[in-house]
C-alpha atoms as a PDB file:
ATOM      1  CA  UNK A   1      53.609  -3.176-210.690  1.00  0.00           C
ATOM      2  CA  UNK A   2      54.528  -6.433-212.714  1.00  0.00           C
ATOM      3  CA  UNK A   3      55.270  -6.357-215.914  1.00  0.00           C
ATOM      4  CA  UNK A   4      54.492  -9.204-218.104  1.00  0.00           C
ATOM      5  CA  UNK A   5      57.009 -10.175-220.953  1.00  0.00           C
ATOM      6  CA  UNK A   6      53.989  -8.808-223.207  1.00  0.00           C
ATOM      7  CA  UNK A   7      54.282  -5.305-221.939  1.00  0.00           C
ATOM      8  CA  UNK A   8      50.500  -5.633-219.746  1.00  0.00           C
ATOM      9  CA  UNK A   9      50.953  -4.953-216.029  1.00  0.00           C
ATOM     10  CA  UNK A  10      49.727  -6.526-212.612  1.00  0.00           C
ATOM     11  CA  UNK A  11      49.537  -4.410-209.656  1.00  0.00           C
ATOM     12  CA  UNK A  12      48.976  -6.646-206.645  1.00  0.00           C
ATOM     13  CA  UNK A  13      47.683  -4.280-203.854  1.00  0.00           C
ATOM     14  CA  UNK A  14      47.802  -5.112-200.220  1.00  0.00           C
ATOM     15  CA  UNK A  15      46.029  -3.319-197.073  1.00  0.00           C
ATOM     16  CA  UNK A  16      48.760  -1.275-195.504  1.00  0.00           C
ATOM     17  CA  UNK A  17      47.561  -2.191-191.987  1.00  0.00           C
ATOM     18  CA  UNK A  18      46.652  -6.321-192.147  1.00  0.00           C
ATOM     19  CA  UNK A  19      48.940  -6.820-195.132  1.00  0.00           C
ATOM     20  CA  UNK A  20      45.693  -8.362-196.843  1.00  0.00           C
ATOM     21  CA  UNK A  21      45.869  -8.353-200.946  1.00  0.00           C
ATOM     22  CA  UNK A  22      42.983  -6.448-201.410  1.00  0.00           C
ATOM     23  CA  UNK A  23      43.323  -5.727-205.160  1.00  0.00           C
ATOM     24  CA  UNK A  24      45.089  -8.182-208.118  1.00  0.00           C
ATOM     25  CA  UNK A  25      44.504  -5.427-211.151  1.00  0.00           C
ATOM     26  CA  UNK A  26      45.153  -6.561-214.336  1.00  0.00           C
ATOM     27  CA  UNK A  27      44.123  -4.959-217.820  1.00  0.00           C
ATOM     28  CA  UNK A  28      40.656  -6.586-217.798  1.00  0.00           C
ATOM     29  CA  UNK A  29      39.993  -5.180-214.893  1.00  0.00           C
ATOM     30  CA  UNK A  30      40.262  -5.414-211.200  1.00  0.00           C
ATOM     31  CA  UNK A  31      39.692  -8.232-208.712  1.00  0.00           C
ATOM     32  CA  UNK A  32      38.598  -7.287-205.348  1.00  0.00           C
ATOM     33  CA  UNK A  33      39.084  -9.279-202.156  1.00  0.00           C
ATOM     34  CA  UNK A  34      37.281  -9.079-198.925  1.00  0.00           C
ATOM     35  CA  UNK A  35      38.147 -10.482-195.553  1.00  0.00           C
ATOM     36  CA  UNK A  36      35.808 -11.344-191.927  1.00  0.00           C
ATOM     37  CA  UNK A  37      37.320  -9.591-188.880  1.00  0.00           C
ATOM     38  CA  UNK A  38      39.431 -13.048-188.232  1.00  0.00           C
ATOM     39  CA  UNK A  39      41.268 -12.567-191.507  1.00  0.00           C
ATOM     40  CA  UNK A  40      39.735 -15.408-193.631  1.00  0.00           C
ATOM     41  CA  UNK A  41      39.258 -14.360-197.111  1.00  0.00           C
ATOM     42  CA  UNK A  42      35.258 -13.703-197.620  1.00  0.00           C
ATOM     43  CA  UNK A  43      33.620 -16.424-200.433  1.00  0.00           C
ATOM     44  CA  UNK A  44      32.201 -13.336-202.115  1.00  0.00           C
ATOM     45  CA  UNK A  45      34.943 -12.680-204.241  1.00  0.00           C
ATOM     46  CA  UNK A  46      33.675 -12.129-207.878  1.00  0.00           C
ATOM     47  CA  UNK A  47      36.073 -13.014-210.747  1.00  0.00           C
ATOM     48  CA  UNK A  48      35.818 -11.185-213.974  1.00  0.00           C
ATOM     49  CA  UNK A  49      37.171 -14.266-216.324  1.00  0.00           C
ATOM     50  CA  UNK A  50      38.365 -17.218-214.228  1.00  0.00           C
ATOM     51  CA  UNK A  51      40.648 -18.292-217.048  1.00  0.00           C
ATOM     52  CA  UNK A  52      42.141 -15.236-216.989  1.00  0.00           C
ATOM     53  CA  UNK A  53      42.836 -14.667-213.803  1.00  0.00           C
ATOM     54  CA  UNK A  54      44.451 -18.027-213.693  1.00  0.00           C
ATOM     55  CA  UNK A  55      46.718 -17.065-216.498  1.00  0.00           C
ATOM     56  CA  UNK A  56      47.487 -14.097-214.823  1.00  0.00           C
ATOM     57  CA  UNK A  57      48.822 -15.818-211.617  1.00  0.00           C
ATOM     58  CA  UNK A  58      50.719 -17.901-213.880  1.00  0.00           C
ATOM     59  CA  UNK A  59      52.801 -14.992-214.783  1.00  0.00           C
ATOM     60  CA  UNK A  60      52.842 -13.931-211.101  1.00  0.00           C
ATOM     61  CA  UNK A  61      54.650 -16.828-210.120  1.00  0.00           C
ATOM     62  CA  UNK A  62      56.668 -17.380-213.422  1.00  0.00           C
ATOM     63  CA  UNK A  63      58.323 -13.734-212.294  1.00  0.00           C
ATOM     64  CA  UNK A  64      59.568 -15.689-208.808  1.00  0.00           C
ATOM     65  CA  UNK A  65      57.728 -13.452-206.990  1.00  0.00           C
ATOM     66  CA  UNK A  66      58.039 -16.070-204.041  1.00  0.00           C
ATOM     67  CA  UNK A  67      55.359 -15.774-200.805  1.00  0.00           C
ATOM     68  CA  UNK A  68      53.285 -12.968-202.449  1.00  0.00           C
ATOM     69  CA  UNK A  69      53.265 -15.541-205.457  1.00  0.00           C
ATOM     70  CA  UNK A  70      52.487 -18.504-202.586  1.00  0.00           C
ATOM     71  CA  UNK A  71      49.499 -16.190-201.526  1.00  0.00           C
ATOM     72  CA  UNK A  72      47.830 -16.051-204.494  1.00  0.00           C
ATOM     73  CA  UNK A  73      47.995 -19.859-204.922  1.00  0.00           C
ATOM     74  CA  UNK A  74      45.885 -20.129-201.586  1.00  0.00           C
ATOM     75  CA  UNK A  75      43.736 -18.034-202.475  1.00  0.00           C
ATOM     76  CA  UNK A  76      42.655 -19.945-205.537  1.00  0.00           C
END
């Protein structure tokens, strides 16, 4: 869990096994992320407020979270 200087956390989850992210969850909700059997994220990926997810990262990688952080920013 991240916490954000305003108190709201971030819980990046990632599949145990492939070391996808599956889940960014943040308090508006969760985004999910889906990947083909060669490990290329899916284009089905559904955002709940692009501008807020955006802002989100932003915090991500203001915390110096380094190549989780990196991931994200492909992702995008």
């Amino acid at each position: 869990m991240i916490t954000r200087p305003d108190g709201q956390g971030i819980d990046l989850i990632y599949d145990t096994t492939s070391g996808h992210l599956q889940t960014i969850s943040v308090p508006r909700g969760n985004y999910n992320y889906g990947y083909t059997t060669a490990g290329r994220l899916t284009s089905d990926v559904v955002l709940l407020d692009p501008v807020a997810l955006i802002d989100q990262l932003a915090h991500i990688v203001a915390s110096g979270l380094g190549d989780r952080a990196a991931h994200l920013g492909m992702i995008l």
